[in-house]
Protein backbone atom coordinates (compact mmCIF):
# COMPACT_ATOMS: atom_id res chain seq x y z
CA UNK A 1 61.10 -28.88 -35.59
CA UNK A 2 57.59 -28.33 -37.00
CA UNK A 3 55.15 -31.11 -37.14
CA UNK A 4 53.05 -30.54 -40.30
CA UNK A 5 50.12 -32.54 -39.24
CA UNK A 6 50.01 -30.12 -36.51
CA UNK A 7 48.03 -27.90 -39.38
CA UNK A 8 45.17 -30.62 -39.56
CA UNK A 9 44.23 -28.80 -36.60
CA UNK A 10 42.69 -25.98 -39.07
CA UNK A 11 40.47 -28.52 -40.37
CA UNK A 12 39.15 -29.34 -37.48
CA UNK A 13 38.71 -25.52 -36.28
CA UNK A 14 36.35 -25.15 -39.43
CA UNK A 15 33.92 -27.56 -37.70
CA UNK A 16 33.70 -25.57 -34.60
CA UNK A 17 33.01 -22.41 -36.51
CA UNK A 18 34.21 -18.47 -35.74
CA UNK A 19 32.89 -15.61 -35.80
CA UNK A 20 32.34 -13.08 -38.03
CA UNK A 21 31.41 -9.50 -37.47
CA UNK A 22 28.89 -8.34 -40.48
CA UNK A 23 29.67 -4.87 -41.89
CA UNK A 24 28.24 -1.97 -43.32
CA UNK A 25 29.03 -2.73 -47.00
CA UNK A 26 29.85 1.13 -47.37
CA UNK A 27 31.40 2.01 -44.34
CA UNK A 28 33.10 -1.28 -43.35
CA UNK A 29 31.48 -0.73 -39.64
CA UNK A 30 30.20 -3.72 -38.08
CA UNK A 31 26.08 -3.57 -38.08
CA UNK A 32 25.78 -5.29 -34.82
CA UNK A 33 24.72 -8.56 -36.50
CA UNK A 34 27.77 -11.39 -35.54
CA UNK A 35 27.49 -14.88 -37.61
CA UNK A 36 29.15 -18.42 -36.58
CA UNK A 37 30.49 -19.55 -39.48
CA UNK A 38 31.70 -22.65 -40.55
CA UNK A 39 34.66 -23.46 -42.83
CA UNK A 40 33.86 -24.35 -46.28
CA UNK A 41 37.11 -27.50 -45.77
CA UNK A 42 35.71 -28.50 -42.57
CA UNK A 43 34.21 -32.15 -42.63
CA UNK A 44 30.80 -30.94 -42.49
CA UNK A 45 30.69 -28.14 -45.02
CA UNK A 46 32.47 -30.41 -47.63
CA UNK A 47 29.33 -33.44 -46.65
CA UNK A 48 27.25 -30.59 -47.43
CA UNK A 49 28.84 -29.57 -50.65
CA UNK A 50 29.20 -33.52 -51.73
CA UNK A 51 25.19 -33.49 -50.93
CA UNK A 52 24.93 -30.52 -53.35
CA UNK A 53 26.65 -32.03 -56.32
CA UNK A 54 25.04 -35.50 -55.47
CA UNK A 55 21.65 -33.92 -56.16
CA UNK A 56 22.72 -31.86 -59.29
CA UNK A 57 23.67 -35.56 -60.78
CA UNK A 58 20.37 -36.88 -59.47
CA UNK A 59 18.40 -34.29 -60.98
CA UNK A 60 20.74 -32.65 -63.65
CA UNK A 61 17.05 -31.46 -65.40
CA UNK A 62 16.44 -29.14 -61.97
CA UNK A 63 19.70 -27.45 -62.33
CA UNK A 64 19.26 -25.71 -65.91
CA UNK A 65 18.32 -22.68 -64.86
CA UNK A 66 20.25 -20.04 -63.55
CA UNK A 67 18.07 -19.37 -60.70
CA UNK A 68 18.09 -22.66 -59.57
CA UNK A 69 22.02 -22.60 -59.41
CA UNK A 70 21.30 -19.27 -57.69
CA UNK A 71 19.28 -21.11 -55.06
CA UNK A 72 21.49 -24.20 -54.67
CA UNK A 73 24.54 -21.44 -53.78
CA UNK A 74 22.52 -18.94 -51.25
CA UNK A 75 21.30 -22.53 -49.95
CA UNK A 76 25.08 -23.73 -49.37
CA UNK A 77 26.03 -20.43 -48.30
CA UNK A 78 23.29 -20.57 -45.54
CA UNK A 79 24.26 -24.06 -44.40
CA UNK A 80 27.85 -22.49 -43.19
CA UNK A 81 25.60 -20.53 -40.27
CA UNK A 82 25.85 -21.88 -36.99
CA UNK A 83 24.56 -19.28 -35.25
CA UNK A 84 24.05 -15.47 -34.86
CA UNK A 85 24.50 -12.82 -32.10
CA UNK A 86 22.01 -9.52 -32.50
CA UNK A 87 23.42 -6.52 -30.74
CA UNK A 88 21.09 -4.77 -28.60
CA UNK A 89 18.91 -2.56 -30.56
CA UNK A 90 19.40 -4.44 -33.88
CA UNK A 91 16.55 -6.24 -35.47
CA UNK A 92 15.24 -7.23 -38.93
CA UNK A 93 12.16 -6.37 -39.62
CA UNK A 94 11.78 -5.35 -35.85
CA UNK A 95 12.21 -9.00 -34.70
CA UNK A 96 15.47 -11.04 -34.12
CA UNK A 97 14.90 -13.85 -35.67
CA UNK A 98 16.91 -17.05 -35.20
CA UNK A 99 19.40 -18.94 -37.14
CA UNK A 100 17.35 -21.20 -39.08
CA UNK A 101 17.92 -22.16 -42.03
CA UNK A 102 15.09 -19.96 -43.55
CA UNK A 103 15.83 -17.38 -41.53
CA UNK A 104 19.32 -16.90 -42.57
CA UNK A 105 18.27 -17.24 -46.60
CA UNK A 106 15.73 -14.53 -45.92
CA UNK A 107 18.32 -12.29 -44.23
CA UNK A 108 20.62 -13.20 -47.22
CA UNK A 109 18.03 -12.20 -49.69
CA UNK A 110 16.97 -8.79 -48.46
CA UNK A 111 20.66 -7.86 -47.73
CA UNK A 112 23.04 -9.58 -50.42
CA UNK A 113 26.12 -7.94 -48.70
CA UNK A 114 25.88 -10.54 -45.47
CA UNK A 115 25.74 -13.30 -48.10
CA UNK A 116 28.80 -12.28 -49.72
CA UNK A 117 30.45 -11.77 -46.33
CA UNK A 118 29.74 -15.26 -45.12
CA UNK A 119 30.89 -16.86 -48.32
CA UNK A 120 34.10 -15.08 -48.27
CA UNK A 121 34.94 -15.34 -44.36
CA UNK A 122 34.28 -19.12 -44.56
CA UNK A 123 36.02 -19.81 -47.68
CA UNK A 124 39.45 -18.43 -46.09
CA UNK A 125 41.14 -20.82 -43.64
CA UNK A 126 42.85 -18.28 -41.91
CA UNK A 127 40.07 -17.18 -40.35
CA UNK A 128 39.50 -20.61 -38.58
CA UNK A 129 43.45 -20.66 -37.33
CA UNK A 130 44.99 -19.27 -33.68
């Protein structure tokens, strides 16, 4: 017999985060750069994305421009990061800089592709499953 509140469990997963190997947007290698995501369904992504459109009714006249939209996104985006694993050898910049919140938009800005990554891996629940 299956139990489907047994899948609530996925939720809960998203929370806790997983990992996700950046790669080489050409050669699909990993770069030696591994990200903790979180789940974009887990409880704190979607306080984070209820934040978001709180401020956007607060201050709809911030939010006309496309570039602040821009911002708002790479900022949500950013807030999925937990965490990140250099490899040895890897740096940015020739530092390894941590996880911080500005840290990880910087990283996003000079190298799109991880942005793109992280939105993607933590947008798909199956990544956050057994």
């Amino acid at each position: 017999m299956t139990d489907l509140s047994d899948l609530s469990k996925i939720y809960d997963r998203q929370d806790e985060g997983a990992d996700l190997d950046i790669l080489h947007p050409v050669t699909q290698k990993p770069i030696g750069l591994t990200v903790k995501v979180l789940g974009y369904q887990g409880v704190k992504m979607r306080a984070c994305q209820n934040e978001v459109t709180n401020e956007r009714i607060r201050n709809p006249k911030r939010f006309r421009s496309a570039e602040a939209l821009e911002r708002q996104a790479q900022e949500q985006i950013a807030a999925a990061v937990a965490g990140w694993t250099w490899a040895d050898g890897v740096t940015l910049n020739g530092e390894r800089p941590e996880a911080t919140p500005e840290n990880v938009l910087g990283l996003m800005k000079t190298l799109p592709f991880v942005a793109d990554q992280i939105d993607s891996f933590a947008a798909n629940m199956a990544n956050f499953s057994d």
